[in-house]
Protein backbone atom coordinates (compact mmCIF):
# COMPACT_ATOMS: atom_id res chain seq x y z
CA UNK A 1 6.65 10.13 11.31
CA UNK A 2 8.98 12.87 12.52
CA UNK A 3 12.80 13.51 11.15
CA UNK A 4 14.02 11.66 14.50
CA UNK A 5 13.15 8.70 13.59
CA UNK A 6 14.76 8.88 10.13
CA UNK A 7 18.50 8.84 11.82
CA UNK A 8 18.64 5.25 12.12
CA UNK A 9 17.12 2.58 9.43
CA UNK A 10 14.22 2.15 9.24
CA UNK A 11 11.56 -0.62 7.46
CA UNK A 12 8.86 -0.20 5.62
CA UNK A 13 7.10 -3.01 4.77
CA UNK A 14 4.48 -2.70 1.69
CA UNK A 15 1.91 -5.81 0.19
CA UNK A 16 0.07 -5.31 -2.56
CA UNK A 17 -2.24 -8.49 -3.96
CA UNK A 18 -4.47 -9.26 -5.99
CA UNK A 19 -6.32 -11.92 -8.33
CA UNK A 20 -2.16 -12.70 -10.08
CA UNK A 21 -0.68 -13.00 -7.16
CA UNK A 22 0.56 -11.57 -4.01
CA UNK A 23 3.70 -9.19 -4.14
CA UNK A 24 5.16 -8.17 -1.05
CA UNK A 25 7.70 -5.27 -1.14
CA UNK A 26 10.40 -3.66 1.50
CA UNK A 27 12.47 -0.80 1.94
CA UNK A 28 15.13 0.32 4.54
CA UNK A 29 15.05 4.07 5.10
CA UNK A 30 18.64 5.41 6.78
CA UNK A 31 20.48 8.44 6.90
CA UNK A 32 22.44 7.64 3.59
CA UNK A 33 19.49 7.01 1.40
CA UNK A 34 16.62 4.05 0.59
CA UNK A 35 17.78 0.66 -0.30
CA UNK A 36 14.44 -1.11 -1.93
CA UNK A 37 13.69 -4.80 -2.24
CA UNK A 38 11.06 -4.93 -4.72
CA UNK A 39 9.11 -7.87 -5.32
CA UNK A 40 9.07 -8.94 -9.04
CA UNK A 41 6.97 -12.34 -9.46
CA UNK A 42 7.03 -13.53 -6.31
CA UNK A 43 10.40 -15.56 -6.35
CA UNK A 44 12.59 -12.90 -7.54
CA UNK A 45 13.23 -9.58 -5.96
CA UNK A 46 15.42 -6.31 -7.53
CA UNK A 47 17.17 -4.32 -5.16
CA UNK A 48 17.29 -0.47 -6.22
CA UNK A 49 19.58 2.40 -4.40
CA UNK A 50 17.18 5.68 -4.68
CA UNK A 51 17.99 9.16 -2.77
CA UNK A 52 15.94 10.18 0.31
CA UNK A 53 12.33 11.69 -0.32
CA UNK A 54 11.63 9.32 -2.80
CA UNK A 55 10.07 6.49 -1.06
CA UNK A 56 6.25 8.12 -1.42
CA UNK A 57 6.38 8.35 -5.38
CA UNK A 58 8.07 4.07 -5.26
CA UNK A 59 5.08 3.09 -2.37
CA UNK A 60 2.29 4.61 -5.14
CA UNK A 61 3.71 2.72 -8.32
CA UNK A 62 4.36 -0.31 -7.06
CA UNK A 63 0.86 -0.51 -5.70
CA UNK A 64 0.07 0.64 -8.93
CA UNK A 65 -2.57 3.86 -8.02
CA UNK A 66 -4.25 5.28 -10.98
CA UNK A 67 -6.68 7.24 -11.91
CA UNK A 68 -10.05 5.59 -12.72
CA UNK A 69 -12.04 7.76 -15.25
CA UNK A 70 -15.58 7.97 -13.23
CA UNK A 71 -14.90 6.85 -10.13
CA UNK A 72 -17.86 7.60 -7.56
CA UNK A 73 -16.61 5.48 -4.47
CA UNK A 74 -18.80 5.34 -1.58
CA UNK A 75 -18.35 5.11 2.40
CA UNK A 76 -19.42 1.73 2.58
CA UNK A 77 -19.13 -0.77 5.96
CA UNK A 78 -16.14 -3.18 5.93
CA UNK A 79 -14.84 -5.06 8.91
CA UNK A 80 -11.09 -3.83 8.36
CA UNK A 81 -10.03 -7.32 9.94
CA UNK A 82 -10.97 -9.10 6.31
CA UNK A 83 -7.98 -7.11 5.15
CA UNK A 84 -6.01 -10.36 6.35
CA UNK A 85 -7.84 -12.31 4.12
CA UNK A 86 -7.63 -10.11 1.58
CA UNK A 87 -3.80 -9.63 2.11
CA UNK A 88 -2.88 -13.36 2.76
CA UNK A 89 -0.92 -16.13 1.10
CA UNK A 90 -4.57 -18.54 0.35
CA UNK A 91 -4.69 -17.36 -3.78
CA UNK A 92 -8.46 -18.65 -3.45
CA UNK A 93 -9.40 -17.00 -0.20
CA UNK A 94 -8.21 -13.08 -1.27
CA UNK A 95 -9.88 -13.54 -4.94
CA UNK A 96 -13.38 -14.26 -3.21
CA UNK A 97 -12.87 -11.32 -0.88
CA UNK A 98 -11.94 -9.17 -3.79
CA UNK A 99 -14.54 -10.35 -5.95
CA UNK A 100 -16.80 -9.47 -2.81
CA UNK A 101 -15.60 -6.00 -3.08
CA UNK A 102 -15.29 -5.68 -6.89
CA UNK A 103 -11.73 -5.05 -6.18
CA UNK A 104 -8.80 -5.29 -8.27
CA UNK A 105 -6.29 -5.48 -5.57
CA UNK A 106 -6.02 -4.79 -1.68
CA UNK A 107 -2.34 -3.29 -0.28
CA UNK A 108 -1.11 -2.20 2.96
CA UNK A 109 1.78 -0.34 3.89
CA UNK A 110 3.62 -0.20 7.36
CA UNK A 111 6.13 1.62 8.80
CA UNK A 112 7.01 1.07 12.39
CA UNK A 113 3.31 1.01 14.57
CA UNK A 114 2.09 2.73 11.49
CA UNK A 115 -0.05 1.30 8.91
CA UNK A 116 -2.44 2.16 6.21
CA UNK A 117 -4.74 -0.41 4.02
CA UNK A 118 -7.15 -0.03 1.08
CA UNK A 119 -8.29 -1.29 -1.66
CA UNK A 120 -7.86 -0.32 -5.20
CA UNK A 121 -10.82 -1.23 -7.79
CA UNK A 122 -13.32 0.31 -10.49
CA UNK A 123 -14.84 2.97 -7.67
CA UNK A 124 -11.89 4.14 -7.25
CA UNK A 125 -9.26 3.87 -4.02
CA UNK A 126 -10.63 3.05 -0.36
CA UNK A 127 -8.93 3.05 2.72
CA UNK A 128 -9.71 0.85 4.90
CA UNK A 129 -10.30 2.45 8.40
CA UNK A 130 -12.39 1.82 11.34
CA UNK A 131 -14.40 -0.98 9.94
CA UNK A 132 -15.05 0.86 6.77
CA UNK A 133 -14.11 1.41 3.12
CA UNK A 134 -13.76 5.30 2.84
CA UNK A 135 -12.87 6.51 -0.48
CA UNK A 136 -10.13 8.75 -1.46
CA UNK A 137 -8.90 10.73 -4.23
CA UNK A 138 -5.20 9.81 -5.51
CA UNK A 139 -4.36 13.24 -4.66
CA UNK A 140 -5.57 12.91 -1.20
CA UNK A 141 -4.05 10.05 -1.13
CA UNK A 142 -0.58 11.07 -2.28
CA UNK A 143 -1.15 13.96 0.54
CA UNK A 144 -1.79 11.74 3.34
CA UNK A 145 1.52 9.70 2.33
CA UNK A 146 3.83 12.96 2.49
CA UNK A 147 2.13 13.96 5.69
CA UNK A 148 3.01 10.68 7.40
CA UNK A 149 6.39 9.58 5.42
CA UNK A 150 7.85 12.76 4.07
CA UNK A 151 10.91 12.48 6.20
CA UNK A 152 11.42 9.34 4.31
C-alpha cells in the first residue's frame, strides 16, 4: 500500500472466527487518524480514536497472535477457497473446518484489492496462500503487515 492511497479514507475490513463465535472488525484509515469499530460479542461494537501507524499492532491483538511454545507448522495443501467456510456466518460449518485443521481460529484481513488469510492454531500461524497453509513466524508475520500497511 503506498502513502497515496492514505490521503483519503480508507477501510480495512478484518474477521477473525472461531469455535465462540465470529467477530468481524473495521477501521477507516484518513489523513487525521484511525477511527476503529471493534467487534465485542457480536451485537455490540466499541469505537476507538487511535493516531496513524497504529493500525498493525490493533489488526494483531484483535486476532489475538501469540506465541505458541513449540510450534513446528508445516507447508501443508489447503484449497484457500475453504477459507469461506471457515470465515462464514454457519457456527457448525467453520467448527468442522477448524476441527479439520486443528485450528483455533481462521481471520482475514482486507484492505482495498488486498487481502491476507490464515489460520491460527497449536502449530503455530499459517497463511493461507495459493491453495496452501504456509507457516509463519509472528515476527514474520508482524513484518509482512508493516510492509503492506505501514502507511496506515
Amino acid at each position: 500500500m503506498s502513502a497515496e492511497t492514505t490521503t483519503v479514507a480508507t477501510e480495512v475490513v478484518w474477521i477473525l472466527a472461531g469455535p465462540g463465535g465470529r467477530l468481524e472488525h473495521r477501521a477507516v484509515v484518513d489523513p487525521a487518524g484511525i477511527h476503529l469499530r471493534l467487534a465485542l460479542d457480536g451485537t455490540r461494537t466499541q469505537h476507538l480514536g487511535v493516531p496513524r501507524g497504529h493500525l498493525v499492532p490493533s489488526l494483531v491483538r484483535t486476532l489475538k497472535i501469540r506465541p505458541v511454545k513449540g510450534a513446528t507448522g508445516s507447508v501443508r495443501p489447503f484449497p484457500t477457497a475453504r477459507m469461506a467456510v471457515m470465515l462464514g456466518e454457519d457456527q457448525r460449518s467453520r467448527d468442522e473446518a477448524l476441527n479439520e485443521l486443528r485450528a483455533r481460529t481462521a481471520w482475514s484481513i482486507t484492505v482495498g484489492e488486498w487481502q491476507l488469510a490464515g489460520i491460527n492454531g497449536p502449530d503455530g500461524l499459517h497463511l493461507a496462500l495459493e491453495d496452501r497453509l504456509t507457516p509463519i513466524t509472528n515476527t514474520a508475520f508482524y513484518r509482512l503487515l508493516c510492509e503492506q500497511l505501514g502507511d496506515y
